[in-house]
N, C-alpha and C. Protein backbone atom coordinates (compact mmCIF):
# COMPACT_ATOMS: atom_id res chain seq x y z
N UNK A 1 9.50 23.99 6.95
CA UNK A 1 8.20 23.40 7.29
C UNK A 1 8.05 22.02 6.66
N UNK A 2 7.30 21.11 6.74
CA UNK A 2 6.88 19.74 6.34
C UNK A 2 5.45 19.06 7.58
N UNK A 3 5.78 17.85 7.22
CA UNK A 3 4.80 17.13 7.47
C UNK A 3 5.11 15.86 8.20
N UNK A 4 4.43 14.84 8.68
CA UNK A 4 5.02 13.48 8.70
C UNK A 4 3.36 12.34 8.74
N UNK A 5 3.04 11.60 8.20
CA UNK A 5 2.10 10.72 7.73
C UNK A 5 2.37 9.26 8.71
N UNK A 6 1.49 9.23 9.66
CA UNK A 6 1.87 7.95 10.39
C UNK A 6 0.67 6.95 10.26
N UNK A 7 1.44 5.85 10.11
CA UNK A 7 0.28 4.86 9.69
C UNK A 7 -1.38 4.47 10.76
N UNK A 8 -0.82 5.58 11.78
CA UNK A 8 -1.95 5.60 12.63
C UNK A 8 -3.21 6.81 12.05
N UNK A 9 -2.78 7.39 11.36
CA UNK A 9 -3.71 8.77 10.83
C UNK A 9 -4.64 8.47 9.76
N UNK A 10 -5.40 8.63 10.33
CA UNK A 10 -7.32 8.80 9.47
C UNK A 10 -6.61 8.31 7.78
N UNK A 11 -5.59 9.21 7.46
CA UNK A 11 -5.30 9.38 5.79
C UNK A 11 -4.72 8.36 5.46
N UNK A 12 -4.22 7.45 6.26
CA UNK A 12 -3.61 5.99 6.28
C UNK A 12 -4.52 4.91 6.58
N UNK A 13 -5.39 5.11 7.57
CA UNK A 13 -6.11 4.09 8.34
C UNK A 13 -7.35 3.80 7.78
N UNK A 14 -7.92 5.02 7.41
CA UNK A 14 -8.65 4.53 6.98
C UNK A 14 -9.15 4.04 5.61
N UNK A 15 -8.67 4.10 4.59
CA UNK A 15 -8.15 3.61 3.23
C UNK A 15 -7.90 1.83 3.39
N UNK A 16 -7.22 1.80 4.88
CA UNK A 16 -6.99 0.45 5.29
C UNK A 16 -7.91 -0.42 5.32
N UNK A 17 -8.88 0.51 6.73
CA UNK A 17 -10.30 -0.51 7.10
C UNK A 17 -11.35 -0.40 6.00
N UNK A 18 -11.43 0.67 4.93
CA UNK A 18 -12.20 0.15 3.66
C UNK A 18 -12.05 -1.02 2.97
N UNK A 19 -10.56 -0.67 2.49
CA UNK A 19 -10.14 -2.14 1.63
C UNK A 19 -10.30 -3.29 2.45
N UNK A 20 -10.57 -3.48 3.44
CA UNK A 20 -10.60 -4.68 3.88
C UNK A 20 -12.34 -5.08 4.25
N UNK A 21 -13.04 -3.84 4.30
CA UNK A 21 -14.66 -4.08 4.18
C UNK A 21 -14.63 -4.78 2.61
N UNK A 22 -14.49 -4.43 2.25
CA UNK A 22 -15.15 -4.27 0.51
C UNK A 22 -14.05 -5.80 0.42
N UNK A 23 -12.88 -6.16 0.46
CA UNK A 23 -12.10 -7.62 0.51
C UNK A 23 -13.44 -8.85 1.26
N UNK A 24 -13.41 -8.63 2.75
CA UNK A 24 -14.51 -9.18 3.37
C UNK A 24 -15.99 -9.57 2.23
N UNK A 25 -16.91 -8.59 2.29
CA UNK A 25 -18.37 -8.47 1.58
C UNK A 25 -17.74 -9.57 0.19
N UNK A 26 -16.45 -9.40 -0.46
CA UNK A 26 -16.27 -10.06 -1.80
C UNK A 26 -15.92 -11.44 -1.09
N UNK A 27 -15.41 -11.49 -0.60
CA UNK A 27 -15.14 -12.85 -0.11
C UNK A 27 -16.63 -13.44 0.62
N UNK A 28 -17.32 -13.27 1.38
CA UNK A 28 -18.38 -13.45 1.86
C UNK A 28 -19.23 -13.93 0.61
N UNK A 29 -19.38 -12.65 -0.44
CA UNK A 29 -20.08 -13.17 -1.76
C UNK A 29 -19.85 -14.58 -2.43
N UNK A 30 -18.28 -14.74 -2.71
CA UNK A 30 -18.14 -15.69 -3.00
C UNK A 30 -17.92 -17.07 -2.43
N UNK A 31 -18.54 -16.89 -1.51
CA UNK A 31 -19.09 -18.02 -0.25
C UNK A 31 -17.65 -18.68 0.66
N UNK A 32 -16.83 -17.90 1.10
CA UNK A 32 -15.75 -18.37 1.26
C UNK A 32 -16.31 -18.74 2.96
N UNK A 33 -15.93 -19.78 4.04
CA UNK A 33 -16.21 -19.90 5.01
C UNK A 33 -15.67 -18.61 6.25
N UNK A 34 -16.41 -18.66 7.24
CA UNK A 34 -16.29 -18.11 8.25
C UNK A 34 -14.66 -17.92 8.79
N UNK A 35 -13.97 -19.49 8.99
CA UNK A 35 -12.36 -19.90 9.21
C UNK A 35 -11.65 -18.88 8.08
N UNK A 36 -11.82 -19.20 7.15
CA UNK A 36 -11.10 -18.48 5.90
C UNK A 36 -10.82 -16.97 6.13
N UNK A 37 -12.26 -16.01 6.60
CA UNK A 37 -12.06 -14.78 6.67
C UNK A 37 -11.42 -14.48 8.03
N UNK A 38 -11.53 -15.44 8.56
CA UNK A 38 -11.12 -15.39 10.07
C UNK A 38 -9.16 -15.05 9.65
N UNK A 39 -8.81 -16.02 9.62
CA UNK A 39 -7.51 -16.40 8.90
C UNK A 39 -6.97 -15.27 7.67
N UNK A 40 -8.00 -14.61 7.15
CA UNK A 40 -7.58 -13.61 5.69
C UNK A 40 -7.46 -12.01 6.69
N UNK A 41 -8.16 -12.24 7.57
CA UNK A 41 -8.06 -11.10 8.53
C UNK A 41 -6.52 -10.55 9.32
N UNK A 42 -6.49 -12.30 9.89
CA UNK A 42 -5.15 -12.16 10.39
C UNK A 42 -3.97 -11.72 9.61
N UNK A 43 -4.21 -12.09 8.81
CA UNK A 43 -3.10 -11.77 7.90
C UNK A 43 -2.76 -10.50 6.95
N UNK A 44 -3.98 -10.03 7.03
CA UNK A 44 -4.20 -8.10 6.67
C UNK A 44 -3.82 -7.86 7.57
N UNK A 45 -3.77 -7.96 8.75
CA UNK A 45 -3.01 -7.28 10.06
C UNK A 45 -2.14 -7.06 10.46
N UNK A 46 -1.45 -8.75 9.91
CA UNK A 46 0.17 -9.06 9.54
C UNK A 46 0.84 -7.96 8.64
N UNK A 47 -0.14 -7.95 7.08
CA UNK A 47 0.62 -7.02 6.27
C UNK A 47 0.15 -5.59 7.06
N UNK A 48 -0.44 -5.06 7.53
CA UNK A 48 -0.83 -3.87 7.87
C UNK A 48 0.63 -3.53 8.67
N UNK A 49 0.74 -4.23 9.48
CA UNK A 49 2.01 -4.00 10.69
C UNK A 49 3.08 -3.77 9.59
N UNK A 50 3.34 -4.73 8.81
CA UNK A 50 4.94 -4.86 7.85
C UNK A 50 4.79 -3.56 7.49
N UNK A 51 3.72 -3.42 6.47
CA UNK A 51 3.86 -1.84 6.43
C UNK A 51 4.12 -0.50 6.96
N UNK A 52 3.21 -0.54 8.59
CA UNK A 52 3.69 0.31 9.39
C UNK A 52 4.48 0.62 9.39
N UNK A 53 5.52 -0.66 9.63
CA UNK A 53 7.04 -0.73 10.20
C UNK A 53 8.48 -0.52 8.97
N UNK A 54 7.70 -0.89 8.02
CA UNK A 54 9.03 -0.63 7.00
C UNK A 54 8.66 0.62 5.84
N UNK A 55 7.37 1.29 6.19
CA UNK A 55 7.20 2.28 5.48
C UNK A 55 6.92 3.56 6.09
N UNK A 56 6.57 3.46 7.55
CA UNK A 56 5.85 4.96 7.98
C UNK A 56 7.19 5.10 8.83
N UNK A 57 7.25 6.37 9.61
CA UNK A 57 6.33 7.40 8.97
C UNK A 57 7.14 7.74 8.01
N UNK A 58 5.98 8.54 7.19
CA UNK A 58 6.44 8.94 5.96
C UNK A 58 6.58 10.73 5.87
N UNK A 59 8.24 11.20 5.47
CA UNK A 59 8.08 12.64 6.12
C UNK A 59 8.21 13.68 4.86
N UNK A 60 7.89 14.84 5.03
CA UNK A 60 7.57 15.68 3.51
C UNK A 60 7.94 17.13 4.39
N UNK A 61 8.83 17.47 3.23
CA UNK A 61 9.13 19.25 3.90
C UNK A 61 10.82 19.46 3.04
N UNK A 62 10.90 20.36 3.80
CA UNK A 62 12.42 20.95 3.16
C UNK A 62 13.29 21.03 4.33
N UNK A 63 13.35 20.74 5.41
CA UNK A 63 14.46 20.39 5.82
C UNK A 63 15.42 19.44 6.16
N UNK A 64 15.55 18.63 5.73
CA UNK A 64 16.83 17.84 5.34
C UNK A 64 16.81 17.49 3.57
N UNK A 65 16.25 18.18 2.85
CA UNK A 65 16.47 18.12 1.52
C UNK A 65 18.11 18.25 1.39
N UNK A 66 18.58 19.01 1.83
CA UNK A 66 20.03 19.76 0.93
C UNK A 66 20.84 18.76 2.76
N UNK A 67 20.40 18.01 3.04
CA UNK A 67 21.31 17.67 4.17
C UNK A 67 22.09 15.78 3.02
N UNK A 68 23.17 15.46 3.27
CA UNK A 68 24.16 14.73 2.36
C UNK A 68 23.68 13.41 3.42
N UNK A 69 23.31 13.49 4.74
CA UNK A 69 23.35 12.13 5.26
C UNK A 69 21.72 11.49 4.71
N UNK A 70 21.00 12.49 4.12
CA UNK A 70 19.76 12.36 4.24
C UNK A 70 19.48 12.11 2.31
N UNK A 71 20.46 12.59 1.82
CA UNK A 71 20.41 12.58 0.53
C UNK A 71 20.07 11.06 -0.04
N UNK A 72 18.97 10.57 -0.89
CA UNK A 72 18.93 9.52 -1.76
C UNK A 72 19.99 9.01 -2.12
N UNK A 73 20.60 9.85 -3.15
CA UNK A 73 21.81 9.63 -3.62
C UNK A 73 22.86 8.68 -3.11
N UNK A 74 23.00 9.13 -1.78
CA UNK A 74 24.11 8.15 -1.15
C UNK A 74 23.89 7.40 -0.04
N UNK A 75 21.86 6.94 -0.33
CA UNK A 75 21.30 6.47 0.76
C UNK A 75 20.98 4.98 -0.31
N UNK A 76 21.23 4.75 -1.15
CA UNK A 76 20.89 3.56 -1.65
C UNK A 76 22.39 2.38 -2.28
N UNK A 77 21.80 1.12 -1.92
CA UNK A 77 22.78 0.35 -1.80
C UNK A 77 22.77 -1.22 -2.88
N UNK A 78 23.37 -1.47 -3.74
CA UNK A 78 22.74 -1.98 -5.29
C UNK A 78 23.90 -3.37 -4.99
N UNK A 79 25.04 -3.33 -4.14
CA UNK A 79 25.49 -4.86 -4.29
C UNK A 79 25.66 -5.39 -3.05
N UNK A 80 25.34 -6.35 -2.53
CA UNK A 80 25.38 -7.24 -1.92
C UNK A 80 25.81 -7.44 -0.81
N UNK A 81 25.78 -7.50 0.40
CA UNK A 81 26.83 -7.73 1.63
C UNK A 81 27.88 -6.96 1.50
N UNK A 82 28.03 -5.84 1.47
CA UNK A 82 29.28 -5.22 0.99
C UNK A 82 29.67 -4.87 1.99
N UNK A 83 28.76 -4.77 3.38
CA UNK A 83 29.14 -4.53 4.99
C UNK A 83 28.22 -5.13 5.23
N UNK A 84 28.85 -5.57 6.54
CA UNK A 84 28.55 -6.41 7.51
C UNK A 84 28.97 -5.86 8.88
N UNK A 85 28.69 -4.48 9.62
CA UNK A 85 29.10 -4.41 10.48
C UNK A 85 27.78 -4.94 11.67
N UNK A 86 28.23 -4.55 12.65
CA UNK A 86 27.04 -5.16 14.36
C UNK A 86 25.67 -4.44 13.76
N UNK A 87 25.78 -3.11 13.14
CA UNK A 87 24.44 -2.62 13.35
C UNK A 87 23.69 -3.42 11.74
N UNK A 88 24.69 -3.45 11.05
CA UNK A 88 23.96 -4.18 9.48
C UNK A 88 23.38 -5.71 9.88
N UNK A 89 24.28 -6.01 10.61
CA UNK A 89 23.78 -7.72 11.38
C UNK A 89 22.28 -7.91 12.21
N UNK A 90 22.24 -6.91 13.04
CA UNK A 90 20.81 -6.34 13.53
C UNK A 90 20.07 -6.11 12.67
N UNK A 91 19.98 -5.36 12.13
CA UNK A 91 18.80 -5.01 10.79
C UNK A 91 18.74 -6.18 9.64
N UNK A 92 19.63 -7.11 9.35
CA UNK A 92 19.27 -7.86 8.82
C UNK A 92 18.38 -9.18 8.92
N UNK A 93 18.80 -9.23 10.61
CA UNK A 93 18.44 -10.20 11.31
C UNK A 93 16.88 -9.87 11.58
N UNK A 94 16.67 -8.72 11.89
CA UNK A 94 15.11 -7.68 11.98
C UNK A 94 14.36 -7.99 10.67
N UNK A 95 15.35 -7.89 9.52
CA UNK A 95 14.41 -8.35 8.22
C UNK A 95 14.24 -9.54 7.87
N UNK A 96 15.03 -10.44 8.31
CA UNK A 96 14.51 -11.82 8.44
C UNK A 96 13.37 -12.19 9.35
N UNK A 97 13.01 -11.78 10.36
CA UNK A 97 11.76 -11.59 11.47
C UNK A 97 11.16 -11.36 10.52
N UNK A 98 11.06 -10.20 9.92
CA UNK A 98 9.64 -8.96 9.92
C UNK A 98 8.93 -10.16 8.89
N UNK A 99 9.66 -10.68 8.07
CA UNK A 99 9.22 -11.82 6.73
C UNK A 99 8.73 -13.10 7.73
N UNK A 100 8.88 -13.62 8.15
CA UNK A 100 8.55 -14.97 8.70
C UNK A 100 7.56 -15.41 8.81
N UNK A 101 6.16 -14.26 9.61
CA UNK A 101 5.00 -14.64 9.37
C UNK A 101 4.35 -14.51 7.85
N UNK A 102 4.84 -13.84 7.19
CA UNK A 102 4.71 -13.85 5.76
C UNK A 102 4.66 -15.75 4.98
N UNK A 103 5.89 -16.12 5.53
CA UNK A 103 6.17 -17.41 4.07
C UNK A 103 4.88 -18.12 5.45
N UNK A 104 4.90 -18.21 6.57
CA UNK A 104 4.10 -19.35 7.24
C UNK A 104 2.52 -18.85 6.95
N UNK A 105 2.30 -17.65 7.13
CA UNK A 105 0.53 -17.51 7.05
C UNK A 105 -0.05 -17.59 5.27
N UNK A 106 0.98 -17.14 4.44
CA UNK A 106 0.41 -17.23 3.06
C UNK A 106 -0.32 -18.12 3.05
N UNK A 107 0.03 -19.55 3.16
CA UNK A 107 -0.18 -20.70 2.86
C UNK A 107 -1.72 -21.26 3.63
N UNK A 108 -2.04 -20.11 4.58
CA UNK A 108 -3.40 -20.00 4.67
C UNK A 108 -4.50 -19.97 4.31
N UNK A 109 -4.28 -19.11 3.66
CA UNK A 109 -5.48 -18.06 2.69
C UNK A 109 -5.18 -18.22 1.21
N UNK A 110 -4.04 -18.64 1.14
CA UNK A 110 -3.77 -19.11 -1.02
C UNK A 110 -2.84 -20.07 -0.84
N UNK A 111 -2.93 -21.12 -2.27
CA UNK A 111 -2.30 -21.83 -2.74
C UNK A 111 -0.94 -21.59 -2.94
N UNK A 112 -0.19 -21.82 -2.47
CA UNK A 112 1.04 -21.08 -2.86
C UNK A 112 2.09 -22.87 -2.69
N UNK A 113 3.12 -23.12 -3.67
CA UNK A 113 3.58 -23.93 -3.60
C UNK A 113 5.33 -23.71 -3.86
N UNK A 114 6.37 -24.01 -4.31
CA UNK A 114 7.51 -23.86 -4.06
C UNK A 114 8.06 -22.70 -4.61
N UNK A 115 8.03 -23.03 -5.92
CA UNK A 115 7.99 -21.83 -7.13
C UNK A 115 7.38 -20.54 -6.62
N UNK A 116 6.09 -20.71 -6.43
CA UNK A 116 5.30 -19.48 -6.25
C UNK A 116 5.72 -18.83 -5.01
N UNK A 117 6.43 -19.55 -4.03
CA UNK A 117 6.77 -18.97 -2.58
C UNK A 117 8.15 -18.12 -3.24
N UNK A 118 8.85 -18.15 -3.72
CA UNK A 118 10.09 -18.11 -4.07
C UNK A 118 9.92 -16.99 -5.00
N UNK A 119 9.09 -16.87 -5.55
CA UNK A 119 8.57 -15.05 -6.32
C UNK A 119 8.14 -14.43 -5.31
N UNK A 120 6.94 -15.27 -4.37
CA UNK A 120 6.53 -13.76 -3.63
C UNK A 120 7.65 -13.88 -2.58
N UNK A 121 8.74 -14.39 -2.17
CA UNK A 121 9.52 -13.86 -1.41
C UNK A 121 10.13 -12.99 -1.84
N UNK A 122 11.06 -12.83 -3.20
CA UNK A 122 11.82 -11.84 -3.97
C UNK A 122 10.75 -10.87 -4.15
N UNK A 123 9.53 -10.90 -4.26
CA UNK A 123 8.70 -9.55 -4.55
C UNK A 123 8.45 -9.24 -3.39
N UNK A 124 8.01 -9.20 -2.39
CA UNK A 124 7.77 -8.75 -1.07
C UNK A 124 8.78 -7.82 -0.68
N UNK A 125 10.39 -8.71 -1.05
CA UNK A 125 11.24 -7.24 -0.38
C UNK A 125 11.90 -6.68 -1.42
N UNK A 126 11.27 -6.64 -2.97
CA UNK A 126 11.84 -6.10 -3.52
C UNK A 126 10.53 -4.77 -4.13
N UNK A 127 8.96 -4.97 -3.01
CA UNK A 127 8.20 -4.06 -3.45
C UNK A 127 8.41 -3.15 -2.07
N UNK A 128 8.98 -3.81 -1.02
CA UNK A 128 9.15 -3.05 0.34
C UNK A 128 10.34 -1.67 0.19
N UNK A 129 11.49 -2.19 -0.87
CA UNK A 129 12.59 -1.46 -0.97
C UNK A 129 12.15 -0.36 -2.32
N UNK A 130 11.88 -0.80 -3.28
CA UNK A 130 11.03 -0.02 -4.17
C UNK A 130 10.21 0.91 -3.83
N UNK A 131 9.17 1.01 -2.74
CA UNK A 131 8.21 1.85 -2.21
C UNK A 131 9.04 2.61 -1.20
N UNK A 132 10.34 2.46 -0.83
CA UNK A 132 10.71 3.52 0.16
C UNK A 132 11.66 4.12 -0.60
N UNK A 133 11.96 3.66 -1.99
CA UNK A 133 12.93 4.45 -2.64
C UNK A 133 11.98 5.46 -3.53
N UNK A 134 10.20 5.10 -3.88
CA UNK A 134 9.62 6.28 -4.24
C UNK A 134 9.59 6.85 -3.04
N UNK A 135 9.34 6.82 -2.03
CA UNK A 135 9.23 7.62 -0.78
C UNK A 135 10.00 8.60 -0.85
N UNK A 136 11.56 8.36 -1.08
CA UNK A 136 12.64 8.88 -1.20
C UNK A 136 12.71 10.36 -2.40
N UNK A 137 11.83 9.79 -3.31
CA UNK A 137 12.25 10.40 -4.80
C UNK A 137 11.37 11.84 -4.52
N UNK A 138 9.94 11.23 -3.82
CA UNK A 138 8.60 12.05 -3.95
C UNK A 138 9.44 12.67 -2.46
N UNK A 139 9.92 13.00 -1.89
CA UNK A 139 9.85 13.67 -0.73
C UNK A 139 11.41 14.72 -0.90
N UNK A 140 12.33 13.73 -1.77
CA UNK A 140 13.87 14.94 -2.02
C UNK A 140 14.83 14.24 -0.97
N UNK A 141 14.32 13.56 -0.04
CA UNK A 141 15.49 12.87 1.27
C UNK A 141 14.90 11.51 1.85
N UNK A 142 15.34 10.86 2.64
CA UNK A 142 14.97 9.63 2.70
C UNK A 142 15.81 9.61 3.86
N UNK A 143 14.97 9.02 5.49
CA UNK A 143 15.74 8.70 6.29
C UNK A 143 16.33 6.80 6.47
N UNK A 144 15.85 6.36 5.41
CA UNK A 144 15.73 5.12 5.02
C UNK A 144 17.39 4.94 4.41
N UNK A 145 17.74 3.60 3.94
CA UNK A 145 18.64 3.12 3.23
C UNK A 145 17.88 1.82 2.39
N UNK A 146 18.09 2.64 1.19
CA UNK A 146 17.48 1.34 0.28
C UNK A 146 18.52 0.05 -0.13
N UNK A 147 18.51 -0.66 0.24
CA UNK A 147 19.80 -1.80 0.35
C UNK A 147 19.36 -3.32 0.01
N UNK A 148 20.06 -3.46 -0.85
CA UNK A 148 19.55 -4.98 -1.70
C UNK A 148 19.50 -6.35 -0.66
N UNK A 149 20.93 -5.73 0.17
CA UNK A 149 20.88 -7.00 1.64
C UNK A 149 19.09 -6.75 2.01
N UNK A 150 18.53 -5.77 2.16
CA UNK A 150 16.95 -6.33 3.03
C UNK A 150 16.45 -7.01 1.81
N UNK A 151 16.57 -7.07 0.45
CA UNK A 151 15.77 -7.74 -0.05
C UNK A 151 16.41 -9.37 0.03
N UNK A 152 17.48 -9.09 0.00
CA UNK A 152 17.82 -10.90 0.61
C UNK A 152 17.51 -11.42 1.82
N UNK A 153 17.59 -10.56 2.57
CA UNK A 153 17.31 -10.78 4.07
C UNK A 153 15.75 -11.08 4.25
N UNK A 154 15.04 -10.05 3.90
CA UNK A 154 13.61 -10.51 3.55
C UNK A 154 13.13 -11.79 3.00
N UNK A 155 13.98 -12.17 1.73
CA UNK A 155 13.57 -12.98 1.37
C UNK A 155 13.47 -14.63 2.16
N UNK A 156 15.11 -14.46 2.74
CA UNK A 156 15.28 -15.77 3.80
C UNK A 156 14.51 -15.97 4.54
N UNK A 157 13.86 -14.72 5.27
CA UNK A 157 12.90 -14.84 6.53
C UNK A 157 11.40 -15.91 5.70
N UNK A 158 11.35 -15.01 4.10
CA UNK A 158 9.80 -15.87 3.52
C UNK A 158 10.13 -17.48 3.69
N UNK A 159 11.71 -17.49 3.31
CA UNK A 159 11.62 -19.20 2.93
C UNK A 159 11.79 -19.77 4.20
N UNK A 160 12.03 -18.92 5.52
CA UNK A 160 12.49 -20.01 6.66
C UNK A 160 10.65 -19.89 7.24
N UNK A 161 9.68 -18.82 6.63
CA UNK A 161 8.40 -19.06 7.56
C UNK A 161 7.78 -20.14 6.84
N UNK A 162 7.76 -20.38 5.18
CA UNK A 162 7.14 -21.44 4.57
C UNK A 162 7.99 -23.28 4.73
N UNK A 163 9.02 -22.98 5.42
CA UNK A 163 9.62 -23.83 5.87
C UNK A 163 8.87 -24.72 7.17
N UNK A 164 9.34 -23.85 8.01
CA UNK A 164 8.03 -23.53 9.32
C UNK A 164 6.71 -24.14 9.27
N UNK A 165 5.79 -23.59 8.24
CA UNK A 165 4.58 -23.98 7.67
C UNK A 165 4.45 -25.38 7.21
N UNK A 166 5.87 -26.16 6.57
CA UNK A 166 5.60 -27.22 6.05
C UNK A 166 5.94 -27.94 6.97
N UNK A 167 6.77 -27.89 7.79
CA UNK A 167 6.89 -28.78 8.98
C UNK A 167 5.85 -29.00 9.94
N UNK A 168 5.09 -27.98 10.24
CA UNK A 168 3.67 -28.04 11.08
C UNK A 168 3.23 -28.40 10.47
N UNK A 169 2.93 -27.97 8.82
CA UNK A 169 2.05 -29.17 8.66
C UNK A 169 1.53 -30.54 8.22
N UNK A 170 2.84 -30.99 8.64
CA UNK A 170 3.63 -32.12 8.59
C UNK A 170 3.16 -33.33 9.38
N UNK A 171 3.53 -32.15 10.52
CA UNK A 171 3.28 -32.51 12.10
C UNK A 171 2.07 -32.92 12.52
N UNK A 172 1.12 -31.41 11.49
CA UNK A 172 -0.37 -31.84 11.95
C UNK A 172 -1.08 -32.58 11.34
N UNK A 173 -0.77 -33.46 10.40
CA UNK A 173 -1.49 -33.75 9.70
C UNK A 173 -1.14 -35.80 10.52
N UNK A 174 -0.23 -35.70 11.07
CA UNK A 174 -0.02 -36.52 11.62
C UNK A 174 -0.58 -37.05 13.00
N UNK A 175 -0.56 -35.96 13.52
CA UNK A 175 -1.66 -35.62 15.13
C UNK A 175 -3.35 -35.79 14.60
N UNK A 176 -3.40 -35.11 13.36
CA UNK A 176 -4.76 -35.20 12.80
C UNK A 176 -5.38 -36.46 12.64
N UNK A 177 -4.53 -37.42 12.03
CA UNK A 177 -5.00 -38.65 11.62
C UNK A 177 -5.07 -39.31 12.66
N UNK A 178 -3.96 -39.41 14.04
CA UNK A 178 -4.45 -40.33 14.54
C UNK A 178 -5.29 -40.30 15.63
N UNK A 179 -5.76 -38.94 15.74
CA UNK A 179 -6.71 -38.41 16.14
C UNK A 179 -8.40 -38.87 16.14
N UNK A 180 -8.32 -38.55 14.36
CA UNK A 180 -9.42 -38.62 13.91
C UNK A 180 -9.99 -40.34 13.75
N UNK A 181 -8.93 -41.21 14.31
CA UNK A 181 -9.32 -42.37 14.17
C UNK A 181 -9.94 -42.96 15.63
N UNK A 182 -9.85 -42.33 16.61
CA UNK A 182 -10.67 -42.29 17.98
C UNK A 182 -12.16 -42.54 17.58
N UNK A 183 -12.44 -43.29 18.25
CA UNK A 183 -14.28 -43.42 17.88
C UNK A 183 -15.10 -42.07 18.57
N UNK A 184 -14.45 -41.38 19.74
CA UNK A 184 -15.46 -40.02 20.18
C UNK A 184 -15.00 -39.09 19.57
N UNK A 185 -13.98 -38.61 18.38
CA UNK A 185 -13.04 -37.45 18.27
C UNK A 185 -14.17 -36.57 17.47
N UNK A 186 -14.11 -35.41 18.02
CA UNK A 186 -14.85 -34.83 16.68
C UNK A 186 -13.61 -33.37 16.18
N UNK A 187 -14.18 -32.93 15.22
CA UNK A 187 -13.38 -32.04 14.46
C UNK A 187 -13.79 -30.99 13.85
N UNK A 188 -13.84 -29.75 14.82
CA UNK A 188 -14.69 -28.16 14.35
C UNK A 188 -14.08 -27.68 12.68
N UNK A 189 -14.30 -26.45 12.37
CA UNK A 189 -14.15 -26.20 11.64
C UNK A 189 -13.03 -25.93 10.72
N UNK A 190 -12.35 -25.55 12.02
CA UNK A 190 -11.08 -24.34 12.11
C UNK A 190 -9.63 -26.40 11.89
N UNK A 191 -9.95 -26.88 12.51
CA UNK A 191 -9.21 -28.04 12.52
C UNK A 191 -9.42 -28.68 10.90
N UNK A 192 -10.80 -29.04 10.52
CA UNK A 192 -11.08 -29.72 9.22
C UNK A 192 -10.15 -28.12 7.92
N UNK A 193 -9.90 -26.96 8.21
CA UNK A 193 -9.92 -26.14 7.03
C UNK A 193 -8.02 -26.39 7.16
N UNK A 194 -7.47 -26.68 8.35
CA UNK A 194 -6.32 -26.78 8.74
C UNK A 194 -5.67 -28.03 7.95
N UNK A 195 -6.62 -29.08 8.02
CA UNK A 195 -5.99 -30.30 7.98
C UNK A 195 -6.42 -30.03 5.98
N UNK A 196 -6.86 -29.16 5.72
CA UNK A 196 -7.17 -29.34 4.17
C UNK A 196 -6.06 -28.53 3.67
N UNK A 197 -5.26 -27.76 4.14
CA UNK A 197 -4.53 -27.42 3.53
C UNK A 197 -3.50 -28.20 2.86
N UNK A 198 -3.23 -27.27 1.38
CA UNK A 198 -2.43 -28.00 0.38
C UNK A 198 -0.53 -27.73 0.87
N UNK A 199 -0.04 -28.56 1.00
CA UNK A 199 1.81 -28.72 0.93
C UNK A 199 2.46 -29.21 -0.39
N UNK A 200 2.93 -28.29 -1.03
CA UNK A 200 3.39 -29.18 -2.09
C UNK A 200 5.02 -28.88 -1.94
């Protein structure tokens, strides 16, 4: 007998849409604009999905405990590129995706500058691989492979989306200006919170 926990179920979901009431009302308090929550939204959605996808479902029971393909033990992987076959190339390439909107939207909603991109890239897939190896511990089997390549792989995807990010806004800040030097141009909200963002 067992179980399986999908990130679509009340016991997942909704824990979700709280934390993000009570995030909202605090942000609102502290007078953050309309654009901002707009933008802090998107990006709970972003992480909501990553999660979905690299943590659920999450399964509990006893049958594949005593099964060897399913075993922890010889489901975790501690050095480096050690294979490279077609299907490791796929999944790596998948964990470079899944990160991308990560390094480009941070830079939204927080300050984040070279240094600081470059921790939360190494922490992102090194809290993604960590949380499926408790998954692993708390459940006895793991249909997962905990493997240090996704935390590199992850990580490339953060630095090629904040890459991304600095080139747009590069770009825009260039379209912006000569824009804004038109005598009819005007400039909503969502454009002025855009063009304020920090690149360092």
């Amino acid at each position: 007998m067992g179980f399986v926990i999908r990130a679509t179920h009340g016991i997942v979901l909704l824990p979700v849409l709280v934390a993000y009431v009570i995030i909202v009302l605090v942000l609102k308090k502290k007078g953050s604009t309309s654009v901002y929550i707009f933008l802090f939204s998107i990006f709970y959605i972003y992480l909501y999905a990553l999660a979905s996808f690299t943590l659920f479902p999450i399964h509990f029971g006893e049958a594949f405990t005593g099964v060897t393909d399913f075993n922890i033990r010889y489901n975790i992987r501690l050095i480096p590129l050690i294979t490279l076959t077609q299907a490791d190339i796929r999944t790596s390439v998948l964990n470079v995706l899944l990160t991308i909107p990560f390094g480009f939207g941070i830079s939204f909603v927080a300050k984040v500058g070279n240094k600081k991109i470059i921790f939360l890239g190494f922490s992102l897939g090194f809290l993604i691989e960590a949380l499926q190896l408790l998954q692993g511990l708390v459940a006895g089997f793991t249909f997962r492979i905990i493997d240090i390549d996704d935390v590199i792989f992850n990580f490339i995807g953060v630095l090629i989306g904040y890459a991304a990010f600095w080139i747009f806004k590069k770009l825009y800040d260039e379209a912006f200006n000569r824009f804004s030097k038109r005598p009819d141009s005007k400039c909503n909200a969502m454009l002025l919170y855009v063009r304020n963002l920090a690149v360092e």
